[in-house]
PDB file of N, CA and C in Angstrom:
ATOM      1  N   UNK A   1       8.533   5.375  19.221  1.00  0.00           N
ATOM      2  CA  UNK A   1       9.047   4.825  20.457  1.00  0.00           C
ATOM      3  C   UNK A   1      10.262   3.938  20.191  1.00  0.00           C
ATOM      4  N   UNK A   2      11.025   3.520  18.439  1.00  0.00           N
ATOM      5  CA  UNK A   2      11.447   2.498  18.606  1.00  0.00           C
ATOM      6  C   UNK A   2      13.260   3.123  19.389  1.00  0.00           C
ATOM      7  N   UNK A   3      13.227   4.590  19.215  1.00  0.00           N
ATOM      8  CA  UNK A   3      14.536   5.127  19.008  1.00  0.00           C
ATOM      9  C   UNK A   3      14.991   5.414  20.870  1.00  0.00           C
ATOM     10  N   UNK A   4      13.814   4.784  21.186  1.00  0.00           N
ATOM     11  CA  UNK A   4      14.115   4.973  22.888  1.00  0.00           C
ATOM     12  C   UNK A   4      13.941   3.582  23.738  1.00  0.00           C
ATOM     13  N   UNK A   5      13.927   2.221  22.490  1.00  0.00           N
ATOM     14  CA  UNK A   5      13.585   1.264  22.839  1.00  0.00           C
ATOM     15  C   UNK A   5      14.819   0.210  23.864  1.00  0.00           C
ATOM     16  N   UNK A   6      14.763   0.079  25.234  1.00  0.00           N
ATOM     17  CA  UNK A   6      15.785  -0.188  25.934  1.00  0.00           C
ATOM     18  C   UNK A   6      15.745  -2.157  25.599  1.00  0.00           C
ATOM     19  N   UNK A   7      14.997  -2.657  24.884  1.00  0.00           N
ATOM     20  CA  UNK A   7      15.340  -4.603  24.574  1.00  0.00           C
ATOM     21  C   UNK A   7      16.079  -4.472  23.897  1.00  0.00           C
ATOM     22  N   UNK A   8      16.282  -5.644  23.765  1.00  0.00           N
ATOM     23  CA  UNK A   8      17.818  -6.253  22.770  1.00  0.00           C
ATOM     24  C   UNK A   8      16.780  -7.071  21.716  1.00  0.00           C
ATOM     25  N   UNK A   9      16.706  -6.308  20.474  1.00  0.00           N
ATOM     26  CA  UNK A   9      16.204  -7.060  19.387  1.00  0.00           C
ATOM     27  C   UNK A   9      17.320  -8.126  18.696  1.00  0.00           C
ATOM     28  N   UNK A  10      16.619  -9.740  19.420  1.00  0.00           N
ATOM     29  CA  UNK A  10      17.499 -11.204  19.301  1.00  0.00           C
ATOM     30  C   UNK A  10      17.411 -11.268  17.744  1.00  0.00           C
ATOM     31  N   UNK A  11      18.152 -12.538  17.824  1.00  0.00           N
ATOM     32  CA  UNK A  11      17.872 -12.726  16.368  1.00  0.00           C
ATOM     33  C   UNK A  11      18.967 -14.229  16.203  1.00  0.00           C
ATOM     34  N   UNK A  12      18.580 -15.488  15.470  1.00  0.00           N
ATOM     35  CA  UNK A  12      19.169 -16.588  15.203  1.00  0.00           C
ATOM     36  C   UNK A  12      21.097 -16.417  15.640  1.00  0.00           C
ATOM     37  N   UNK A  13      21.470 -15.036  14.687  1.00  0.00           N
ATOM     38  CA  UNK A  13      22.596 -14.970  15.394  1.00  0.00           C
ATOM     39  C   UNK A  13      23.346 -14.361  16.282  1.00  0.00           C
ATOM     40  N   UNK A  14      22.415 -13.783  17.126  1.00  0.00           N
ATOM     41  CA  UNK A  14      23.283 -13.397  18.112  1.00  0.00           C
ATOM     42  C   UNK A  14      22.593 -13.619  19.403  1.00  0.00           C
ATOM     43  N   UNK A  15      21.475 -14.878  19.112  1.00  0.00           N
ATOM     44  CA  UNK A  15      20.807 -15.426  20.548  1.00  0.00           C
ATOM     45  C   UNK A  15      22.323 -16.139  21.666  1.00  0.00           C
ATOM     46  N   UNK A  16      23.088 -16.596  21.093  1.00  0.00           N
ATOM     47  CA  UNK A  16      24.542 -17.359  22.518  1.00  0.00           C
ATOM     48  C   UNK A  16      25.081 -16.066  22.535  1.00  0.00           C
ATOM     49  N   UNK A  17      25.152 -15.208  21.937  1.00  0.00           N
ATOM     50  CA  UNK A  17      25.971 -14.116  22.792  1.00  0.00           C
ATOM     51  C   UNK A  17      24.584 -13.565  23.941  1.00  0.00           C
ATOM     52  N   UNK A  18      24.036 -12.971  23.170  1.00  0.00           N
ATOM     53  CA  UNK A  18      23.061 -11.995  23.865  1.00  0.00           C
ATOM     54  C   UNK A  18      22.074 -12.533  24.975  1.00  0.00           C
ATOM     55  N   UNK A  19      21.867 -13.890  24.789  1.00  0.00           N
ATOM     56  CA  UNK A  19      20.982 -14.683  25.688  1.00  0.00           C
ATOM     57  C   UNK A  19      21.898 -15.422  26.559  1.00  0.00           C
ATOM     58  N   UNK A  20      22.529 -16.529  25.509  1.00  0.00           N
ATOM     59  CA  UNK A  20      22.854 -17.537  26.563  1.00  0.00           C
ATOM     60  C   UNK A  20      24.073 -17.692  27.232  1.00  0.00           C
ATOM     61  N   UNK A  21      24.908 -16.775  27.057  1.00  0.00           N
ATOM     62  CA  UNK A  21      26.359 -15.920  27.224  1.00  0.00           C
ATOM     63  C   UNK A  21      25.957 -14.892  28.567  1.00  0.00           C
ATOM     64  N   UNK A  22      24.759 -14.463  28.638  1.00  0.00           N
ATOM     65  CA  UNK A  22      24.873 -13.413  29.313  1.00  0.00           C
ATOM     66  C   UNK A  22      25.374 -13.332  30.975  1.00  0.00           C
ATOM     67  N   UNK A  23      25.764 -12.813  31.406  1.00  0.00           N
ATOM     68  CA  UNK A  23      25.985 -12.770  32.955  1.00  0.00           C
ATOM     69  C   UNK A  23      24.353 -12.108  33.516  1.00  0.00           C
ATOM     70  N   UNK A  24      23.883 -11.306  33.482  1.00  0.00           N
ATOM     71  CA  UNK A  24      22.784 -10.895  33.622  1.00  0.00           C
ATOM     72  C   UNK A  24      21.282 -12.145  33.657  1.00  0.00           C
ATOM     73  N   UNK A  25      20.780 -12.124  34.283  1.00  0.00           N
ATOM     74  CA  UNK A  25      19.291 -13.110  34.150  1.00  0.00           C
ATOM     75  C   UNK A  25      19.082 -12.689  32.668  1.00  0.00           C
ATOM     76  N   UNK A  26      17.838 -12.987  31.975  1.00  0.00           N
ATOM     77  CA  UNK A  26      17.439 -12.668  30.255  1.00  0.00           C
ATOM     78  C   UNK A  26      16.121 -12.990  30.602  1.00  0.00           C
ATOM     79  N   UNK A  27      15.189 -11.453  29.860  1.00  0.00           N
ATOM     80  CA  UNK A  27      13.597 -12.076  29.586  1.00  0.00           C
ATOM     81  C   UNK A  27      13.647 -12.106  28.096  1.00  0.00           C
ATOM     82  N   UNK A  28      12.707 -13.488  27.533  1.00  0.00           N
ATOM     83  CA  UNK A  28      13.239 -13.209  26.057  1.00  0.00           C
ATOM     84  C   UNK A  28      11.481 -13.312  25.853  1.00  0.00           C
ATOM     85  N   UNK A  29      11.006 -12.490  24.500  1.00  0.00           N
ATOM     86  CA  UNK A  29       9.609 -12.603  24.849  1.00  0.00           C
ATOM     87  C   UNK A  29       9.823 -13.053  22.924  1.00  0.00           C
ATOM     88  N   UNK A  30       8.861 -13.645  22.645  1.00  0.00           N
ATOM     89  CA  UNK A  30       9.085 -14.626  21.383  1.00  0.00           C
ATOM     90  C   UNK A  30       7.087 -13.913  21.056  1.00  0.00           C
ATOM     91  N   UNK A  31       7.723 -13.098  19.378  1.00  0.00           N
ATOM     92  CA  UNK A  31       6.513 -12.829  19.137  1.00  0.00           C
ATOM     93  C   UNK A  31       6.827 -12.873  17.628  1.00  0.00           C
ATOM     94  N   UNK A  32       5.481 -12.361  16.585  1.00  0.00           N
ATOM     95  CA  UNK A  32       5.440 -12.043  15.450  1.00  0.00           C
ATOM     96  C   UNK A  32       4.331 -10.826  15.001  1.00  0.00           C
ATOM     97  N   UNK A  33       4.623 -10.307  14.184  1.00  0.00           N
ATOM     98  CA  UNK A  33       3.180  -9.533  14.046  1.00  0.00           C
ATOM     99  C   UNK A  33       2.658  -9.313  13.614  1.00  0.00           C
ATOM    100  N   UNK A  34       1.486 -10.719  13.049  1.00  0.00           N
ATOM    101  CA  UNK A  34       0.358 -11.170  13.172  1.00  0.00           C
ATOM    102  C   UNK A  34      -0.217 -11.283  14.681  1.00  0.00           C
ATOM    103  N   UNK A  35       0.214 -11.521  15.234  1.00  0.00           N
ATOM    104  CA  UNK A  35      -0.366 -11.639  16.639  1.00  0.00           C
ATOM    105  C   UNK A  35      -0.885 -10.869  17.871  1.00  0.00           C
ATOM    106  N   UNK A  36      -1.887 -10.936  18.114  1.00  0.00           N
ATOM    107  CA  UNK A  36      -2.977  -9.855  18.414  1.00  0.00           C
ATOM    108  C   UNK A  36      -2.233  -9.905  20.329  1.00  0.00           C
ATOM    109  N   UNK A  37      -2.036 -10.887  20.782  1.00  0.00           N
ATOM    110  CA  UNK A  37      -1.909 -10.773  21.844  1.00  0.00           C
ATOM    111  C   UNK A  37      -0.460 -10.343  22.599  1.00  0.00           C
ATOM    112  N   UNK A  38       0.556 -10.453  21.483  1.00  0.00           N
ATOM    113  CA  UNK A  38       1.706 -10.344  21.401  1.00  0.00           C
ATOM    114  C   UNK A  38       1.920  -8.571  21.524  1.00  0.00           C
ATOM    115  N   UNK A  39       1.203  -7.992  20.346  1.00  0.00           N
ATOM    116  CA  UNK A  39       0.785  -6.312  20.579  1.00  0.00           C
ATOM    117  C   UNK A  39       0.484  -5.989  21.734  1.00  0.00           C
ATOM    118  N   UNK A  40      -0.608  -6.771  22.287  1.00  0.00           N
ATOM    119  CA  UNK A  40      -1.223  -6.434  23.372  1.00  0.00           C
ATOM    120  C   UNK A  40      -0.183  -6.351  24.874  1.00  0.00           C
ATOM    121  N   UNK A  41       1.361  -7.268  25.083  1.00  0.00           N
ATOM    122  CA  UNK A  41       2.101  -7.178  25.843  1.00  0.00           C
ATOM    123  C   UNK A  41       3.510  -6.647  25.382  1.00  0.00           C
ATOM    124  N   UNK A  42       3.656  -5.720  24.073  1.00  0.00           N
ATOM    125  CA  UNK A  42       4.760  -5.394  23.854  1.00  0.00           C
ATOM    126  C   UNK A  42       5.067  -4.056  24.668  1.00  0.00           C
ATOM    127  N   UNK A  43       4.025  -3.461  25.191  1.00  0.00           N
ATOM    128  CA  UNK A  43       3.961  -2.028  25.995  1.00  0.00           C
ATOM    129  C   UNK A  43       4.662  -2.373  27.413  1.00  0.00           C
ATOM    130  N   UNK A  44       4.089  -3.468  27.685  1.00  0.00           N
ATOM    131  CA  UNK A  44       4.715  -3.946  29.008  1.00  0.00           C
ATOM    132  C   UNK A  44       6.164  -4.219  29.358  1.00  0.00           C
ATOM    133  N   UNK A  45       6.435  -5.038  27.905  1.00  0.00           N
ATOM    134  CA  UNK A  45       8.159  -5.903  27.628  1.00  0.00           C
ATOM    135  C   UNK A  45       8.694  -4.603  27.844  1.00  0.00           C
ATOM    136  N   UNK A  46       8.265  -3.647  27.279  1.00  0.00           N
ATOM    137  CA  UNK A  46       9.132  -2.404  26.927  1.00  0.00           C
ATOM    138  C   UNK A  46       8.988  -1.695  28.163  1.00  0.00           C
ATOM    139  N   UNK A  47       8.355  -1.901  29.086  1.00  0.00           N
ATOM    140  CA  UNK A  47       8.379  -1.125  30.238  1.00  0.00           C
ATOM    141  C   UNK A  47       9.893  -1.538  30.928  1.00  0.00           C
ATOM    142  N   UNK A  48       9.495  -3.075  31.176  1.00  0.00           N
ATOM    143  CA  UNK A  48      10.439  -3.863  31.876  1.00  0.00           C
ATOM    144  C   UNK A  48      11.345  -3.852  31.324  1.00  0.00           C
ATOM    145  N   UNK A  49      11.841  -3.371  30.183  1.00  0.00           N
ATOM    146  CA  UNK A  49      13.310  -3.437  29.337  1.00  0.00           C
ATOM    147  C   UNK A  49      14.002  -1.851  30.082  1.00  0.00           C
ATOM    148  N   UNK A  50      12.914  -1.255  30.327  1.00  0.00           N
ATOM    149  CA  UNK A  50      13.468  -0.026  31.142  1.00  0.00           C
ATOM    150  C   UNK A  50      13.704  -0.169  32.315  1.00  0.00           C
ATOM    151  N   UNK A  51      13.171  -0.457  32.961  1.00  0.00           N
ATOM    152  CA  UNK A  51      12.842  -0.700  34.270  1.00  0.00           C
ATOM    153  C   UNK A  51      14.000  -1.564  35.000  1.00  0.00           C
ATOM    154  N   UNK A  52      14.193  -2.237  34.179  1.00  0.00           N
ATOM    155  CA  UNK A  52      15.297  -3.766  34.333  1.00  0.00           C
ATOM    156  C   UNK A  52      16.892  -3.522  34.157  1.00  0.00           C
ATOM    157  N   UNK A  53      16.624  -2.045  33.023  1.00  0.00           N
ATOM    158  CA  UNK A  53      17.993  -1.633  32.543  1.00  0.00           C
ATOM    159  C   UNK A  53      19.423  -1.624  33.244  1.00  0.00           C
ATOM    160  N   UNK A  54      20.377  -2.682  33.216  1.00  0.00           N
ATOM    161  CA  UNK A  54      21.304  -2.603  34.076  1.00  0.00           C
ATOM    162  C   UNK A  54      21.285  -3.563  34.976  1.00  0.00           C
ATOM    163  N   UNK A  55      20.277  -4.406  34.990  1.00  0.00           N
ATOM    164  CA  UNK A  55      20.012  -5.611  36.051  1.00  0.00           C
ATOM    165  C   UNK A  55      19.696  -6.925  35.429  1.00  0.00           C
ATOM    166  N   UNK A  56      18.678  -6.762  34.531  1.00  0.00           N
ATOM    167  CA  UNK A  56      18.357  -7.565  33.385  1.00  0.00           C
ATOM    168  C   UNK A  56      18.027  -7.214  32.454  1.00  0.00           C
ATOM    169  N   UNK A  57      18.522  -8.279  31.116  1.00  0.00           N
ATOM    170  CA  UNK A  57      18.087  -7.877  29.916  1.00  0.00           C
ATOM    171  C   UNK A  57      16.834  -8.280  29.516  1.00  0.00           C
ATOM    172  N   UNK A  58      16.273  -7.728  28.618  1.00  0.00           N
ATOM    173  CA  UNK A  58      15.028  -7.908  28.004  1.00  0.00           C
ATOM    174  C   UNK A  58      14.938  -7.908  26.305  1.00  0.00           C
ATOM    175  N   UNK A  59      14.798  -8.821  25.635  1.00  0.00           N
ATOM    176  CA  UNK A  59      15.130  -9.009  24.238  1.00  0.00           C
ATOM    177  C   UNK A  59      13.449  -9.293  23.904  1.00  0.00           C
ATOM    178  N   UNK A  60      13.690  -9.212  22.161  1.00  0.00           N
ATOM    179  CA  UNK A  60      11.977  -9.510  21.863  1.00  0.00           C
ATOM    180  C   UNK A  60      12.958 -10.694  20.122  1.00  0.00           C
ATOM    181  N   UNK A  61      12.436 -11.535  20.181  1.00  0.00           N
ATOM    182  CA  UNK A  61      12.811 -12.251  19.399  1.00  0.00           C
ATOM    183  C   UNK A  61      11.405 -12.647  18.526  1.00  0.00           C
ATOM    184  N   UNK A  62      11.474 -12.465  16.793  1.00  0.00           N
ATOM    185  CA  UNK A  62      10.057 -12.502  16.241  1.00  0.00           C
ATOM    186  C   UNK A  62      10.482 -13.799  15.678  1.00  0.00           C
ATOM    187  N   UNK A  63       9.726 -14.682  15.619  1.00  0.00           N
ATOM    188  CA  UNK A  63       9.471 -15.857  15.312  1.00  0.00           C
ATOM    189  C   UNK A  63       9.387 -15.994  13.847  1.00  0.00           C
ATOM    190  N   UNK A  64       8.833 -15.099  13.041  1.00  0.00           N
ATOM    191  CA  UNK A  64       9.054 -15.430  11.561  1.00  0.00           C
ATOM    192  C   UNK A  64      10.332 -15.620  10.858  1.00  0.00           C
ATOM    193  N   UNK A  65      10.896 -14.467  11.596  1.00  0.00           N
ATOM    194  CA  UNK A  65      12.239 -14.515  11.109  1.00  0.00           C
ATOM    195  C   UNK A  65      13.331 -15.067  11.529  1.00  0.00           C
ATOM    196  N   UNK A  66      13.484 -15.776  12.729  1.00  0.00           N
ATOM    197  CA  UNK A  66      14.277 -16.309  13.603  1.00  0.00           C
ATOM    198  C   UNK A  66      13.728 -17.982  14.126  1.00  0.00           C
ATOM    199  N   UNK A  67      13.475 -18.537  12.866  1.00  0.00           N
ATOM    200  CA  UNK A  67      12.728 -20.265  13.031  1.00  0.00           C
ATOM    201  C   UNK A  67      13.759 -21.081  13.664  1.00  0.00           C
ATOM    202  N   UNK A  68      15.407 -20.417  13.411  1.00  0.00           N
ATOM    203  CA  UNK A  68      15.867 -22.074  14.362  1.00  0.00           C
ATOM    204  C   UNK A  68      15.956 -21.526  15.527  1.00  0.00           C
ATOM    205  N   UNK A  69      15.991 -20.890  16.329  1.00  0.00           N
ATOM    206  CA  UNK A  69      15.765 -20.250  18.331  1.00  0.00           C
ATOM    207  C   UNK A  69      14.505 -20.602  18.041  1.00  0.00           C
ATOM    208  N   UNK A  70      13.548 -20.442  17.803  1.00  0.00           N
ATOM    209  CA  UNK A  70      12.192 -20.539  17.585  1.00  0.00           C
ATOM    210  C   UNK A  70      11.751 -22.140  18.138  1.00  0.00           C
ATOM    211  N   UNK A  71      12.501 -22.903  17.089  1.00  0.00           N
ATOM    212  CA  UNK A  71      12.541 -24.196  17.105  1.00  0.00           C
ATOM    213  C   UNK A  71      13.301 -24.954  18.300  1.00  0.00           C
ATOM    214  N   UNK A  72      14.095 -24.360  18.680  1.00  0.00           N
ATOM    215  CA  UNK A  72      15.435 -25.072  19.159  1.00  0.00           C
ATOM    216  C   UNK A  72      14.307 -25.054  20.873  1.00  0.00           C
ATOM    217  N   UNK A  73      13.858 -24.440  21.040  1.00  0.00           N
ATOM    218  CA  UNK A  73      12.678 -24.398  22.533  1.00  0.00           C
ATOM    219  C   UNK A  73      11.643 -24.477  22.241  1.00  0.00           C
ATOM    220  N   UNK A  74      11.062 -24.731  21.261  1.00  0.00           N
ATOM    221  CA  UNK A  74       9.937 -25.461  21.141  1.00  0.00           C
ATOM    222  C   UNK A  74       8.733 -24.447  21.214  1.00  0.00           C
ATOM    223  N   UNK A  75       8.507 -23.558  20.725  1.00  0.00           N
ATOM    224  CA  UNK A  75       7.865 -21.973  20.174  1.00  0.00           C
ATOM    225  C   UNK A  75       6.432 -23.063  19.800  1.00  0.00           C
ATOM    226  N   UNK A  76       5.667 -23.155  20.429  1.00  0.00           N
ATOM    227  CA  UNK A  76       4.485 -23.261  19.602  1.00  0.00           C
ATOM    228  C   UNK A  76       3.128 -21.959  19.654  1.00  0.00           C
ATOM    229  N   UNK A  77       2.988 -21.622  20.769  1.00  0.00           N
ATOM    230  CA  UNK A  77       1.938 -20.743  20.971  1.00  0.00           C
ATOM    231  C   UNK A  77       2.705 -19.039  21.678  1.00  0.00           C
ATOM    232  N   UNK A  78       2.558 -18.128  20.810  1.00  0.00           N
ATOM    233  CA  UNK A  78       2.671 -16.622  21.252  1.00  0.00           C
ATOM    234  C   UNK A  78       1.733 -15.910  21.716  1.00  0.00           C
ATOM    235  N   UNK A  79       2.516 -14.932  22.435  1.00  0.00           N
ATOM    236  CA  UNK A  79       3.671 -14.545  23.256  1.00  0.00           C
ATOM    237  C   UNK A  79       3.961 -15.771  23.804  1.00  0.00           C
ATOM    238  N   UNK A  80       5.136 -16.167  23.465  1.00  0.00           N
ATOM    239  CA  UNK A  80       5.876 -17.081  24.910  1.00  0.00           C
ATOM    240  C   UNK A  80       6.994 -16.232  25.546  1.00  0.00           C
ATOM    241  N   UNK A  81       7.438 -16.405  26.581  1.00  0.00           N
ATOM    242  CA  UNK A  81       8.253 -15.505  27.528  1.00  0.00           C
ATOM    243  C   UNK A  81       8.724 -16.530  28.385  1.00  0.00           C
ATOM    244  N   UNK A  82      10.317 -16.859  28.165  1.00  0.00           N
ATOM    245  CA  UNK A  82      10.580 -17.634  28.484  1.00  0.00           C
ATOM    246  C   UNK A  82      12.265 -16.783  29.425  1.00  0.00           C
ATOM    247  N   UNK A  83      12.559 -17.363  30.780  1.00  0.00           N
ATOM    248  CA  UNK A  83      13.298 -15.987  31.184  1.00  0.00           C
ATOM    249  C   UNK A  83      14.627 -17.431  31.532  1.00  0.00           C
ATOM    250  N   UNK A  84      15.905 -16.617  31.043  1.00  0.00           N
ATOM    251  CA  UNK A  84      17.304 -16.964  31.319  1.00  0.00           C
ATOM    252  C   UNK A  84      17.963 -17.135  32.720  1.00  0.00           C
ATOM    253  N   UNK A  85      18.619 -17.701  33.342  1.00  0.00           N
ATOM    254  CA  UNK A  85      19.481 -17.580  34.367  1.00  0.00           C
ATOM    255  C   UNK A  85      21.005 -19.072  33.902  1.00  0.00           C
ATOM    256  N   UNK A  86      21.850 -17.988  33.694  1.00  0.00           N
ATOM    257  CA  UNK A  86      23.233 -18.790  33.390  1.00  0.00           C
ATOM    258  C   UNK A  86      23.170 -19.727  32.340  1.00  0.00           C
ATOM    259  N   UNK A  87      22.540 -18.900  30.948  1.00  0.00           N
ATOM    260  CA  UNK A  87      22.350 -19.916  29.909  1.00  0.00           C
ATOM    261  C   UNK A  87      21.372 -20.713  30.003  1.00  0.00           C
ATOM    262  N   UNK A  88      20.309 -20.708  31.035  1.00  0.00           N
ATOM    263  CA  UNK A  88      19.466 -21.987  31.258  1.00  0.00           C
ATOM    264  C   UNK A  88      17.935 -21.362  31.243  1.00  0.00           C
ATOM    265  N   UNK A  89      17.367 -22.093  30.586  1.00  0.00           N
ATOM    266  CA  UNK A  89      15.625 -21.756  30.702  1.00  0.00           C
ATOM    267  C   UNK A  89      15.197 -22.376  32.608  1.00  0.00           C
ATOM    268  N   UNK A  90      14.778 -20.992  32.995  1.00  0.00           N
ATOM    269  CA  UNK A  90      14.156 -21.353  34.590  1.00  0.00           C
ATOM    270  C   UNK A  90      12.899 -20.940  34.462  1.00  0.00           C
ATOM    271  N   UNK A  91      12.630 -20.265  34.087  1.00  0.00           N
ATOM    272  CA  UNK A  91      10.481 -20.248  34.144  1.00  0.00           C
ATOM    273  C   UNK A  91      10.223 -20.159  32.338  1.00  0.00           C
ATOM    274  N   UNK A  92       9.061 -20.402  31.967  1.00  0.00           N
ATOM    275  CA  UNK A  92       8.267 -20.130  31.107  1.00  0.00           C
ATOM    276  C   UNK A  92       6.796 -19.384  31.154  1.00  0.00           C
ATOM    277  N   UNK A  93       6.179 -18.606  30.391  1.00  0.00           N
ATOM    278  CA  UNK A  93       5.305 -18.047  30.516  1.00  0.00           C
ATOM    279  C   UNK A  93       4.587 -17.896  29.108  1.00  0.00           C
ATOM    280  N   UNK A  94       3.637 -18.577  28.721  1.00  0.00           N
ATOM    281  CA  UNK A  94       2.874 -18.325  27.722  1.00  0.00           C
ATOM    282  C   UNK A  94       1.487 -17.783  27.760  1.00  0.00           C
ATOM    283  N   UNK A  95       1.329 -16.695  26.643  1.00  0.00           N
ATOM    284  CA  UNK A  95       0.164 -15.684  27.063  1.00  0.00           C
ATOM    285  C   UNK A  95       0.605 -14.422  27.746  1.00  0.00           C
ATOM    286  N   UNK A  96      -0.662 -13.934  27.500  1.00  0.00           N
ATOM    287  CA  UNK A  96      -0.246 -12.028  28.300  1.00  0.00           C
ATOM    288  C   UNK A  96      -0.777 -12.671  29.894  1.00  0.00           C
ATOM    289  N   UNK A  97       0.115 -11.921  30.807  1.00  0.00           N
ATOM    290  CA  UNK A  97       0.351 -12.058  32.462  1.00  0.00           C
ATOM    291  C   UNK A  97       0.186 -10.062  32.932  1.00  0.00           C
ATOM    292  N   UNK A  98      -0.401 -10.085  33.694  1.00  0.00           N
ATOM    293  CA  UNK A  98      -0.082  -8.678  34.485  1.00  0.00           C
ATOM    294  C   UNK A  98       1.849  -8.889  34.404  1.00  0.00           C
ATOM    295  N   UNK A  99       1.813  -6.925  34.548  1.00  0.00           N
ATOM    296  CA  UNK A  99       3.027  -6.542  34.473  1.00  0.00           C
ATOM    297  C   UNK A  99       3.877  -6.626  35.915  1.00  0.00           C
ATOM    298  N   UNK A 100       3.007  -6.742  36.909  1.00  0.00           N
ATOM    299  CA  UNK A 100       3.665  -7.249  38.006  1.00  0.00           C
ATOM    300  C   UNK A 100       3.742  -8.682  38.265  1.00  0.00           C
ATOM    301  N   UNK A 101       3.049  -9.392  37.823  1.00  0.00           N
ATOM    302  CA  UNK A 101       3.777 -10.891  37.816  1.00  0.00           C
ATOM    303  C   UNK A 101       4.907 -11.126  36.829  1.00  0.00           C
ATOM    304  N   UNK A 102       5.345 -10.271  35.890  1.00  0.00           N
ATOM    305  CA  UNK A 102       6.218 -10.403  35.305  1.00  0.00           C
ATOM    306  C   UNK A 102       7.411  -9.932  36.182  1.00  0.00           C
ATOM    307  N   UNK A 103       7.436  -8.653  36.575  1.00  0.00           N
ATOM    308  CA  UNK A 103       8.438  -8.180  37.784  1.00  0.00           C
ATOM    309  C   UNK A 103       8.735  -9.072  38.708  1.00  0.00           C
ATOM    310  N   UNK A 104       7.344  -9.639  39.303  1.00  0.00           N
ATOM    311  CA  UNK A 104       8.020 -10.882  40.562  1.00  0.00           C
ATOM    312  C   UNK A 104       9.232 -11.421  39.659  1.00  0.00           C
ATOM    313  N   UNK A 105       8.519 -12.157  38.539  1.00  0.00           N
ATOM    314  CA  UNK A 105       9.347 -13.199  38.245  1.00  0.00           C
ATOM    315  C   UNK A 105      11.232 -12.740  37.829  1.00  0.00           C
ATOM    316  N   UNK A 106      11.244 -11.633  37.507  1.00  0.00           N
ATOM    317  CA  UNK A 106      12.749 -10.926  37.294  1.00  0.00           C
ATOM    318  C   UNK A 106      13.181 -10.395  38.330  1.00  0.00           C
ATOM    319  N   UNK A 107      12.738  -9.971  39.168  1.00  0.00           N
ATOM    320  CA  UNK A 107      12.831  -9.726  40.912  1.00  0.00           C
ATOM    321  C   UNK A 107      13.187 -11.090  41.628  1.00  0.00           C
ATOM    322  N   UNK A 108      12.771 -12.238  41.613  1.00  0.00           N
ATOM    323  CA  UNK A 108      13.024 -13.570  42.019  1.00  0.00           C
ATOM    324  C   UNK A 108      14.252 -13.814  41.469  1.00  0.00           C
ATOM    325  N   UNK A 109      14.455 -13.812  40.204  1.00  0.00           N
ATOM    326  CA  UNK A 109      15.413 -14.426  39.627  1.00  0.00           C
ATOM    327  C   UNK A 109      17.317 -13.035  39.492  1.00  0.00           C
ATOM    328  N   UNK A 110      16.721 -12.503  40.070  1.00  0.00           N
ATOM    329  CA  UNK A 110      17.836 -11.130  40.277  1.00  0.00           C
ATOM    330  C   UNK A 110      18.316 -11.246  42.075  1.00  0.00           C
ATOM    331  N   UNK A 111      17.315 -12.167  42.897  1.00  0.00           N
ATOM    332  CA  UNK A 111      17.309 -12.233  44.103  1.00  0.00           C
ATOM    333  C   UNK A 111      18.428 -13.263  44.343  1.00  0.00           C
ATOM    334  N   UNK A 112      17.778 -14.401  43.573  1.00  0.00           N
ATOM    335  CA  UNK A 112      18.693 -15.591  43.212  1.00  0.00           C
ATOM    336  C   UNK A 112      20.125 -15.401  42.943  1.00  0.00           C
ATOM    337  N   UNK A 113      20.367 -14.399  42.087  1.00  0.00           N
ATOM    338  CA  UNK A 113      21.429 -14.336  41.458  1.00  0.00           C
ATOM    339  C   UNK A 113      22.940 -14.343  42.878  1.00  0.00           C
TER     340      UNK A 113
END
């Protein structure tokens, strides 16, 4: 699935272009994998990275490898899902959520726009 994968795999350097640069809203979902619950909502991210394509972006940023973004918002417990509007953190979401409360929340923030 990875060769049809529509997120933006983040990474320390290219989180201000790709995130906080963006014109587009940003879902950024902050995982590693060790993490059981993180697996458990990557089917979803990847829905919404399709789904979103062209409206919003959807990035997956892994925490092992990317400690200062990690750090710089304060990453303590995964999945965190934390979503962009104009460079700025506007919602947070930690833990797996149904895939339609995730939509509200990129639907709200695309409404906004």
């Amino acid at each position: 699935m990875a060769e049809n994968t529509k997120y933006i795999t983040l990474t320390d350097d290219n989180f201000q272009g790709e995130v906080l640069e963006s014109p587009q809203p940003v879902l950024v979902d902050f995982w590693a994998d060790w993490c059981g619950p993180c697996r458990t909502i990557a089917p979803v991210i990847e829905e919404l990275a399709a789904e979103f394509e062209g409206h919003a972006k959807v990035g997956k940023l892994h925490v092992d490898h990317n400690a200062r973004v990690a750090a710089q918002y304060g990453i303590r417990s995964i999945p965190t899902l934390l979503l962009f509007k104009d460079g700025q953190v506007v919602d947070q979401v930690v833990g797996v959520l149904p895939k339609k409360v995730l939509v509200g929340k990129l639907n709200a923030l695309l409404q906004a726009a």
